[in-house]
Protein backbone atom coordinates (compact mmCIF):
# COMPACT_ATOMS: atom_id res chain seq x y z
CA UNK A 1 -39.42 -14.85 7.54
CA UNK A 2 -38.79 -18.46 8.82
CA UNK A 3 -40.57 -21.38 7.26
CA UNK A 4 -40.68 -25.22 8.04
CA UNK A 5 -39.13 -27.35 5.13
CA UNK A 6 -38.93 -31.06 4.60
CA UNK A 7 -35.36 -32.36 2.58
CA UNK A 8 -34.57 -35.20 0.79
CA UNK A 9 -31.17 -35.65 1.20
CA UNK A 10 -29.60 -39.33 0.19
CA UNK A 11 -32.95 -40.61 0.74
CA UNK A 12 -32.86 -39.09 4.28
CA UNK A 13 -35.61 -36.92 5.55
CA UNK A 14 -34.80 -34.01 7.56
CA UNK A 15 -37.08 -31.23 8.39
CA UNK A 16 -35.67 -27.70 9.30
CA UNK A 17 -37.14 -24.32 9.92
CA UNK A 18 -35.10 -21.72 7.76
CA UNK A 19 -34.94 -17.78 6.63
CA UNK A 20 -33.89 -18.84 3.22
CA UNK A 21 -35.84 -18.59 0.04
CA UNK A 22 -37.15 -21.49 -1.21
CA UNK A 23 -34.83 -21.27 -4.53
CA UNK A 24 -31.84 -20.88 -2.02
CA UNK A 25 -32.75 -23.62 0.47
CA UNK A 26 -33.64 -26.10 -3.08
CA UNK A 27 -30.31 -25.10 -4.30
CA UNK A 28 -28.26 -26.12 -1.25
CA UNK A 29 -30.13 -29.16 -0.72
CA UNK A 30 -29.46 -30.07 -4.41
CA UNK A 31 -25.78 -29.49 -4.17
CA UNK A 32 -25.23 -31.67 -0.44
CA UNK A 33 -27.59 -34.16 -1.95
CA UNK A 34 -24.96 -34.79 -5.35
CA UNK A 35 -22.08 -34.95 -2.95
CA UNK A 36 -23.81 -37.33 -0.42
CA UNK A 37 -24.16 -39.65 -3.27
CA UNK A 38 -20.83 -39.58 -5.31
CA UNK A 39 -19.49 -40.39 -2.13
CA UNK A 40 -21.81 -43.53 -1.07
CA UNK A 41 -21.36 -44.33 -5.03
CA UNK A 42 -17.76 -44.32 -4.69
CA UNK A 43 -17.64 -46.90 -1.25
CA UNK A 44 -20.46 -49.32 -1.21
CA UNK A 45 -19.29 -49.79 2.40
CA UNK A 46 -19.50 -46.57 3.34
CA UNK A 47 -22.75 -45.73 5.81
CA UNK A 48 -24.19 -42.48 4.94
CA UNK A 49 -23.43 -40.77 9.00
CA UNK A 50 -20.01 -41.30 7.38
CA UNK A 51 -20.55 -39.93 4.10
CA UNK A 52 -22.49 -37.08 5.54
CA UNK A 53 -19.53 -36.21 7.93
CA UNK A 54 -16.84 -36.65 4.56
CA UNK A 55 -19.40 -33.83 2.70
CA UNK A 56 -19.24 -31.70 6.02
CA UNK A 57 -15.36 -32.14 6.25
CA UNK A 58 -14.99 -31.25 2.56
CA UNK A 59 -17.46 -28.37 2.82
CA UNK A 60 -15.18 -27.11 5.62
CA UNK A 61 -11.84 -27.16 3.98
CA UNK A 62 -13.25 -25.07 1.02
CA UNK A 63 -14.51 -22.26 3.52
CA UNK A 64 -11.43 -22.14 4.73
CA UNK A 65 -9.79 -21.88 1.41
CA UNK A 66 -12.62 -19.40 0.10
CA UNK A 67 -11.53 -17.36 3.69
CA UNK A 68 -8.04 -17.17 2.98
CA UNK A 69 -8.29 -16.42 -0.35
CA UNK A 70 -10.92 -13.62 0.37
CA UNK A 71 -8.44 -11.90 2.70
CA UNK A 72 -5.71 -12.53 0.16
CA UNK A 73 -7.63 -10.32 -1.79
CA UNK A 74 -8.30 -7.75 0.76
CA UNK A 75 -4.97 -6.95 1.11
CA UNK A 76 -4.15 -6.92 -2.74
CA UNK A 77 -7.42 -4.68 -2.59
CA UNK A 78 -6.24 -2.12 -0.08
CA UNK A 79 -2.41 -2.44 -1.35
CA UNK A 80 -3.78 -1.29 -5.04
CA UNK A 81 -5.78 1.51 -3.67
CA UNK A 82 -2.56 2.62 -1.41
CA UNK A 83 -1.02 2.91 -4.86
CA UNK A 84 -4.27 4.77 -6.43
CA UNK A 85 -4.09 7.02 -4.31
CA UNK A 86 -0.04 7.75 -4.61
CA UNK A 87 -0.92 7.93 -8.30
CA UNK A 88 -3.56 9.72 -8.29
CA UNK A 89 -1.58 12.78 -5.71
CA UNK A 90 0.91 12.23 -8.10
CA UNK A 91 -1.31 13.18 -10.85
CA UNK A 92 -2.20 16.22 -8.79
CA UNK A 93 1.38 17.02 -8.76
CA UNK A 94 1.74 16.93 -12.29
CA UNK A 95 -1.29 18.45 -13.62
CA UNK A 96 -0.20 21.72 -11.26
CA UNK A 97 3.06 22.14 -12.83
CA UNK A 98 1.33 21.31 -16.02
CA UNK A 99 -0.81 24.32 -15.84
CA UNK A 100 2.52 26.75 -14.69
CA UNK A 101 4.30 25.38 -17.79
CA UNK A 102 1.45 26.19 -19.43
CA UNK A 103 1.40 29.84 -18.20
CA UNK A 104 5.02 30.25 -18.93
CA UNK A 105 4.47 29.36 -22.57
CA UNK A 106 1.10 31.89 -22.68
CA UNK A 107 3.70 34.15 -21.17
CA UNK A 108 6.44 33.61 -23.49
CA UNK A 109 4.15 33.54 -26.75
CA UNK A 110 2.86 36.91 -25.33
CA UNK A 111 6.32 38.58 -24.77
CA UNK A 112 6.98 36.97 -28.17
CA UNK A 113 4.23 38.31 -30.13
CA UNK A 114 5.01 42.47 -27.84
CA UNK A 115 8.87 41.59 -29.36
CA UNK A 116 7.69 40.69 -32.67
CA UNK A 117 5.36 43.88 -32.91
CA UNK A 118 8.25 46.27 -31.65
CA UNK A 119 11.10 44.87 -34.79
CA UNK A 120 8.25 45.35 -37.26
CA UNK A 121 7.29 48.85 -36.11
CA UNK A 122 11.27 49.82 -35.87
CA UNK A 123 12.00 48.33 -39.18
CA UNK A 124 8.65 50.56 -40.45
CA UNK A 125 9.65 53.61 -39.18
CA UNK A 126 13.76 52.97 -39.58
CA UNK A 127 14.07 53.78 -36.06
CA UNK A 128 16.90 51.16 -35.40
CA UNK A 129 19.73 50.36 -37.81
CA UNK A 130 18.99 46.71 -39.08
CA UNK A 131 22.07 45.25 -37.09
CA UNK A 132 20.20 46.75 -33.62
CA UNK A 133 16.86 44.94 -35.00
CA UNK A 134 18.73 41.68 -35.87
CA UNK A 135 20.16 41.70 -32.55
CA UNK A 136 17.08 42.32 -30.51
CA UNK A 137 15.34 39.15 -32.70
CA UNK A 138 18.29 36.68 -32.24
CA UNK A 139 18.03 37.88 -28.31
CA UNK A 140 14.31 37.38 -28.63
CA UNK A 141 14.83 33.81 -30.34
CA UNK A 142 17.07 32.36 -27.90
CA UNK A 143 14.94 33.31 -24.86
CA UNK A 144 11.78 31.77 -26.47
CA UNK A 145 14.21 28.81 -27.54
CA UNK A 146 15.22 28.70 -23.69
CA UNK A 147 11.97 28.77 -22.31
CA UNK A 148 10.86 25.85 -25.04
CA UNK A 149 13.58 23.90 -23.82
CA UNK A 150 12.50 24.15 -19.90
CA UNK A 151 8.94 23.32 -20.71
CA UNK A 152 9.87 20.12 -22.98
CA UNK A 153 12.00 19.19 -20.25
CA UNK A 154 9.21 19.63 -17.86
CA UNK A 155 6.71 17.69 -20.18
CA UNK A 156 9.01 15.07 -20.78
CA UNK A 157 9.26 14.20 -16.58
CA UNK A 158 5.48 14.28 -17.08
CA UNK A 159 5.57 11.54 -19.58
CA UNK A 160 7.79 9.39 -18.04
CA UNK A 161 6.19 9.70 -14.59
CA UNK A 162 2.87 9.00 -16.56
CA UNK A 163 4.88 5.71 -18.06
CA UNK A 164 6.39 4.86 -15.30
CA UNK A 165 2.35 5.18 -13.22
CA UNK A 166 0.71 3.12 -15.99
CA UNK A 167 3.45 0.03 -15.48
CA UNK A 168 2.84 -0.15 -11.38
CA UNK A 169 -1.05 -0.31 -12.45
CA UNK A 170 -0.60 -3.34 -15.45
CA UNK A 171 2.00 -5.15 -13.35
CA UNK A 172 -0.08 -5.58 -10.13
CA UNK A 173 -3.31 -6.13 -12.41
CA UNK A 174 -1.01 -9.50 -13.70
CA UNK A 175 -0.03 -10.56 -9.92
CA UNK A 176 -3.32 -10.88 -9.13
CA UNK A 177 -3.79 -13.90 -11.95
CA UNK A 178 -2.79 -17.57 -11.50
CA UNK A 179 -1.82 -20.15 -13.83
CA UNK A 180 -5.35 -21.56 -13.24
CA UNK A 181 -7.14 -17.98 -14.35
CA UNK A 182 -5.41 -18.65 -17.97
C-alpha cells in the first residue's frame, strides 16, 4: 500500500509516495542522511547537489560490488551442490556394495557355523579319522579367512572414498573465506 512521506535529508525536504514500511523508509532515510553529511562535513565547499550525487555514486559502486559478489556466490553455490550430488551417488554406490559385503559375510558366517556343526557331529560319532576332520577345518578356515580378506579390502575402498569425500567438502567450505572473514 503506497503512502505519502515527507524526508529530512541534509536539511532538505523531499516528499515521496512509497510501498515501504515506515521502519524501512526511516531506516533508509537515516542511512543517506549520515552519508550526505560526512560528506558536506568533510568539504565545506562542497554544495549538497554535489554531495548528494557523491552518496548516489558511492551507493552505486557498492551494488555493483554486492552484484558481483552475489553471483560469485551463485556459482560457488551450484559448483558445491554439483559436488553434493557426485557425493552423495557416490554414497549410493557405496552403501550398495556395502550391503553385498554384508551378505557375503551373513553368508560366510552361515556356511561357517553348517561347517562347524558337521566336524563336531563327525568327531561325536567318529565318523571321520581326525586327519579328514582337521583337513576339512583348515579348508574351512582359509575360505572364511579369504572371504574376510575381500570384504576388508572392500571396506577399506569405502573408507578411503569416505576420506577422500569429506576433504572435497572442508576444502571448498575454506575457498569460500577471505582474509577479511578471519
Amino acid at each position: 500500500m503506497k503512502q505519502k512521506y515527507t524526508l529530512s535529508i541534509a536539511d532538505v525536504e523531499l516528499n515521496v509516495i512509497v510501498d515501504e514500511a515506515p521502519e524501512t523508509v526511516d531506516r533508509i532515510v537515516g542511512i543517506l542522511d549520515r552519508k550526505m553529511r560526512e560528506i558536506l562535513l568533510r568539504s565545506k565547499q562542497c554544495p549538497k547537489t554535489q554531495a548528494a550525487l557523491l552518496c548516489a555514486l558511492d551507493f552505486c559502486a557498492d551494488k555493483m560490488q554486492l552484484k558481483e559478489e552475489v553471483a560469485g556466490l551463485k556459482d560457488q553455490l551450484e559448483g558445491v551442490s554439483d559436488d553434493l550430488k557426485k557425493t552423495q551417488d557416490m554414497l549410493a554406490r557405496e552403501q550398495r556394495k556395502n550391503l553385498e559385503i554384508e551378505k557375503d559375510k551373513a553368508r560366510i558366517e552361515i556356511e561357517n557355523a553348517k561347517l562347524r556343526a558337521i566336524i563336531e557331529t563327525a568327531k561325536a560319532n567318529n565318523q571321520a579319522p581326525a586327519e579328514d576332520i582337521e583337513s576339512i577345518a583348515a579348508e574351512a578356515a582359509q575360505v572364511v579367512e579369504q572371504e574376510a580378506q575381500k570384504a576388508s579390502v572392500a571396506e577399506n575402498v569405502v573408507i578411503a572414498k569416505k576420506n577422500k569425500t569429506s576433504k572435497s567438502r572442508v576444502g571448498s567450505m575454506f575457498d569460500m573465506l577471505t582474509f577479511s572473514d578471519i
